[in-house]
Protein backbone atom coordinates (compact mmCIF):
# COMPACT_ATOMS: atom_id res chain seq x y z
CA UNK A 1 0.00 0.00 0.00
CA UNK A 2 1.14 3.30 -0.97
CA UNK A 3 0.77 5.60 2.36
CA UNK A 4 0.48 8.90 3.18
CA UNK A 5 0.73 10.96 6.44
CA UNK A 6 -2.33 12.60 6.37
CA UNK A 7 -4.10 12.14 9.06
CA UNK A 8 -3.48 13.97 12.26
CA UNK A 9 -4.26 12.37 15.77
CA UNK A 10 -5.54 13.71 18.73
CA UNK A 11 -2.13 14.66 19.95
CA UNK A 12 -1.69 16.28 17.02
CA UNK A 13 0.86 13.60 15.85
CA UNK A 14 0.93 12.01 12.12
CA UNK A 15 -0.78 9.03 11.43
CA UNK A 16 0.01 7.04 8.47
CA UNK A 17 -3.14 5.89 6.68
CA UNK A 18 -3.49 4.20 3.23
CA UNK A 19 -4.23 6.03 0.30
CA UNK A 20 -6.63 3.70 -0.37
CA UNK A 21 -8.68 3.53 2.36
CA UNK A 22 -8.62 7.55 2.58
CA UNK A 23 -10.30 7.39 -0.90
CA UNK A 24 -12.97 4.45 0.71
CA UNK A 25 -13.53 6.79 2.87
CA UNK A 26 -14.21 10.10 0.78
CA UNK A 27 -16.45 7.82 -1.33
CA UNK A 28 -18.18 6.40 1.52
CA UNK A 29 -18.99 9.76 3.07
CA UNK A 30 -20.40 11.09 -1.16
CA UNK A 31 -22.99 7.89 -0.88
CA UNK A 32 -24.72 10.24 1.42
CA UNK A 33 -25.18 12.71 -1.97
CA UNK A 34 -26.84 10.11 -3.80
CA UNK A 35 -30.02 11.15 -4.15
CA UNK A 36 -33.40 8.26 -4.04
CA UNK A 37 -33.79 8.07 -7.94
CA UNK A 38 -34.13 4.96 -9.96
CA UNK A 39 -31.06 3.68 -11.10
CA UNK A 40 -31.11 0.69 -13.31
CA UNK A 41 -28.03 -0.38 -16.31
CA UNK A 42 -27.75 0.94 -19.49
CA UNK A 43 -28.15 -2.52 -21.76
CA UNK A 44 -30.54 -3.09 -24.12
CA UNK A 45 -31.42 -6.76 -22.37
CA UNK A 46 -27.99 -8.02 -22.47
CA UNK A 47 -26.33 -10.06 -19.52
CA UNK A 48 -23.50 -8.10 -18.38
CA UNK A 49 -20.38 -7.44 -20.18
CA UNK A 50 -16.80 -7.16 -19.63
CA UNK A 51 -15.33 -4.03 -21.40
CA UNK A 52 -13.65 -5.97 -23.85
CA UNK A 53 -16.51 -8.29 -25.07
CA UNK A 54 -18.73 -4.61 -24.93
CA UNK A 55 -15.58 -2.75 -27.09
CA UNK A 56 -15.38 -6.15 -29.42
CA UNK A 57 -19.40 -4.96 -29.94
CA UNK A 58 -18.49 -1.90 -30.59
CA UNK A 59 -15.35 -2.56 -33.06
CA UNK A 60 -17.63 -4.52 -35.11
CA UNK A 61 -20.32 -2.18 -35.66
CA UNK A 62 -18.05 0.96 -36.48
CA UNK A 63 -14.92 2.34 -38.28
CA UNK A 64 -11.74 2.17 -37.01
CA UNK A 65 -11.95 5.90 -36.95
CA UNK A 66 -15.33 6.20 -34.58
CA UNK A 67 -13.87 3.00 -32.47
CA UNK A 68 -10.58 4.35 -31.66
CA UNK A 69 -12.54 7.89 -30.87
CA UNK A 70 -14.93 5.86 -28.46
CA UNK A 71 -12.67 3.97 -26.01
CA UNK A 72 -10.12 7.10 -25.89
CA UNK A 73 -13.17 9.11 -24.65
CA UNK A 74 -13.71 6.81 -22.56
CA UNK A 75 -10.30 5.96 -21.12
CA UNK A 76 -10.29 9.85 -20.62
CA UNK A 77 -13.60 10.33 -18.65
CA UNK A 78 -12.24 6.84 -16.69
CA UNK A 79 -9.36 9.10 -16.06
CA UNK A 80 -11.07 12.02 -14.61
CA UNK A 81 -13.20 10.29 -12.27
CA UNK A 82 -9.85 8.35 -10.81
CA UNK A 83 -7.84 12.06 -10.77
CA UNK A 84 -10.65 13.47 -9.04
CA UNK A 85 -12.93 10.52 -7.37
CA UNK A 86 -15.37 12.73 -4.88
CA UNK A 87 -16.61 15.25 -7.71
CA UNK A 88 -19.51 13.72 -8.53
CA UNK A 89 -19.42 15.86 -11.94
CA UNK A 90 -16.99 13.57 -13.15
CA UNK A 91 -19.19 10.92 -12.58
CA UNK A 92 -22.45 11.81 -13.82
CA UNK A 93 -22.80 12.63 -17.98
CA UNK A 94 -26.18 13.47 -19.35
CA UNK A 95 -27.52 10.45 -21.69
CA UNK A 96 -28.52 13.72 -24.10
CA UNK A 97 -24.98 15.13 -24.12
CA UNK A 98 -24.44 15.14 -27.95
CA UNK A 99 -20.70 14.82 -28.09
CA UNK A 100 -20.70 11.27 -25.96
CA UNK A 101 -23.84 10.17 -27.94
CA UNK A 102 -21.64 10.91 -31.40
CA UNK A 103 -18.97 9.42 -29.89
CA UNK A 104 -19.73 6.32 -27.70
CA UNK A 105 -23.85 6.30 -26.87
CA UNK A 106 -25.22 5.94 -29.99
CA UNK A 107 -22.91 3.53 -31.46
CA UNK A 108 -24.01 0.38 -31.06
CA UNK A 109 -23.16 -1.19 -28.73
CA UNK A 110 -22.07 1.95 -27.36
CA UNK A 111 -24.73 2.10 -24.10
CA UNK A 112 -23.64 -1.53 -23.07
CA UNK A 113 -19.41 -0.15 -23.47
CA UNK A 114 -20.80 2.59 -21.04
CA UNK A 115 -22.69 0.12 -18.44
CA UNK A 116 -19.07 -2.46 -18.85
CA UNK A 117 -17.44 0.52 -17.10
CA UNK A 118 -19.27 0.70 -14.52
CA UNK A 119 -22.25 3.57 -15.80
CA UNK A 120 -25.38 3.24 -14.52
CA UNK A 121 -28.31 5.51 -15.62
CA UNK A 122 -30.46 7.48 -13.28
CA UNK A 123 -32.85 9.72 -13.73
CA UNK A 124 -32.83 13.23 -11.71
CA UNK A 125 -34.84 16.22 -11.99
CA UNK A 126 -36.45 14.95 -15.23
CA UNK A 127 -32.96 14.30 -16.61
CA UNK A 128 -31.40 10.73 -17.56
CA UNK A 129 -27.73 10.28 -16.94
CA UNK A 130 -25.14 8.34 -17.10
CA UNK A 131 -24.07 7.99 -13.71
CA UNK A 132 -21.18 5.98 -11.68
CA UNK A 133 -22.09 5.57 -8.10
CA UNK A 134 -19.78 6.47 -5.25
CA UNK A 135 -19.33 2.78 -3.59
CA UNK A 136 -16.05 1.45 -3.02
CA UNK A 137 -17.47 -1.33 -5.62
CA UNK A 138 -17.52 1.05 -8.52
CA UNK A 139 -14.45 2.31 -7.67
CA UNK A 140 -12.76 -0.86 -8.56
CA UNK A 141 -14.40 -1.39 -11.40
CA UNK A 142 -13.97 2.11 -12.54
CA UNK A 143 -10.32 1.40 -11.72
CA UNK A 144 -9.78 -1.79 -13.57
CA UNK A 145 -11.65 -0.59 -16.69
CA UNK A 146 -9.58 2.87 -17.27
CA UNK A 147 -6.88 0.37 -17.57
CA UNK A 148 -8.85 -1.34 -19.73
CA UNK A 149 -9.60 1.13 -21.46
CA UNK A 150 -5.90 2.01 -22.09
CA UNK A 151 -4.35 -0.90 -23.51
CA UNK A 152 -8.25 -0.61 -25.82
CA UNK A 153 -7.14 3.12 -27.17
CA UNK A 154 -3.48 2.22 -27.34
CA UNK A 155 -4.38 -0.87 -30.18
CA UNK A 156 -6.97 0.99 -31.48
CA UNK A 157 -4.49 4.00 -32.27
CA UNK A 158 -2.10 1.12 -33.65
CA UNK A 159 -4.44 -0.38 -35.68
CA UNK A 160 -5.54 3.04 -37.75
CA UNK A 161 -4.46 3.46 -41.14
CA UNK A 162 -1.86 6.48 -41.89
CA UNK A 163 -3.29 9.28 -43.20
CA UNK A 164 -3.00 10.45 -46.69
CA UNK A 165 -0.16 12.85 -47.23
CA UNK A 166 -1.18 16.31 -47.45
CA UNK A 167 -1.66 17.79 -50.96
CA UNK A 168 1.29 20.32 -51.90
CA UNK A 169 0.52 23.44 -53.57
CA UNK A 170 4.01 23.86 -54.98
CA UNK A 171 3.39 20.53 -56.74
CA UNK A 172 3.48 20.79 -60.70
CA UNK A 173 2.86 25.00 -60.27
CA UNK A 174 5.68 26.65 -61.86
CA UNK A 175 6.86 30.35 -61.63
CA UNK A 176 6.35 30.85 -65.18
């Protein structure tokens, strides 16, 4: 365990405590933001997927170009929630949001990539979002699939073809 001295006794002496278990902790204490809204996945009546059988779903129904653009906004909001774990804004992503429809959502297969990750959606206020609870739980699995998520956008990257070269405007124009 990595440690950190960060917690001060009543003596006002250091305490070593676990990194870990200080970010337990902060998520234990957010469950108490959750609000009483009905949360259920995000499949469309699939059993539940690992993120690589949910990307596989997704690689088959798109273009290199819109798959590799999925899992790396995905690795990134994965990345965001473990930089900054509490902030429930990094958690919670409106199912309406038109850039992560156009880019993971509406792709099929896209919605089940999103629950694989550990999304669930809840409505609030009217709204429907994409939503990662603040459990210990989804904190592993949050964990485990930005990893995930990684090696996905690392061999997706790989895998795209070169671009064409760039036209030159000096080709065939002579100063004549």
């Amino acid at each position: 365990d990595v440690i950190d001295l960060c917690h001060v006794s009543d003596d006002d002496t250091p305490q070593p405590v676990a990194k870990r278990q200080r970010i337990d902790d902060a998520l234990a204490m957010s469950v108490a933001s959750v609000p009483d809204a009905a949360i259920s996945p995000p499949v469309s009546g699939t059993a539940s997927l690992t993120v690589d059988q949910a990307a596989a779903t997704v690689q088959a129904g798109s273009t290199p170009e819109q798959y590799a653009t999925c899992v790396d906004t995905l690795f990134k909001a994965m990345d965001k929630i473990v930089a900054n774990p509490t902030e429930e804004k990094f958690r919670k992503i409106k199912t309406s949001n038109k850039g992560i429809n156009s880019r993971v959502g509406g792709l099929t297969g896209g919605r089940d990539l999103m629950s694989a990750v550990g999304f669930l959606t809840q409505n609030m206020d009217g709204d429907e979002f994409y939503y990662i609870q603040p459990t210990t739980e989804a904190w592993e699995k949050v964990t485990r699939s930005r990893e995930s998520l990684r090696l996905l956008t690392e061999r997706a990257k790989a895998a795209m073809p070169p671009p064409p070269p760039l036209a030159s405007p000096y080709i065939g124009g002579g100063m004549g």
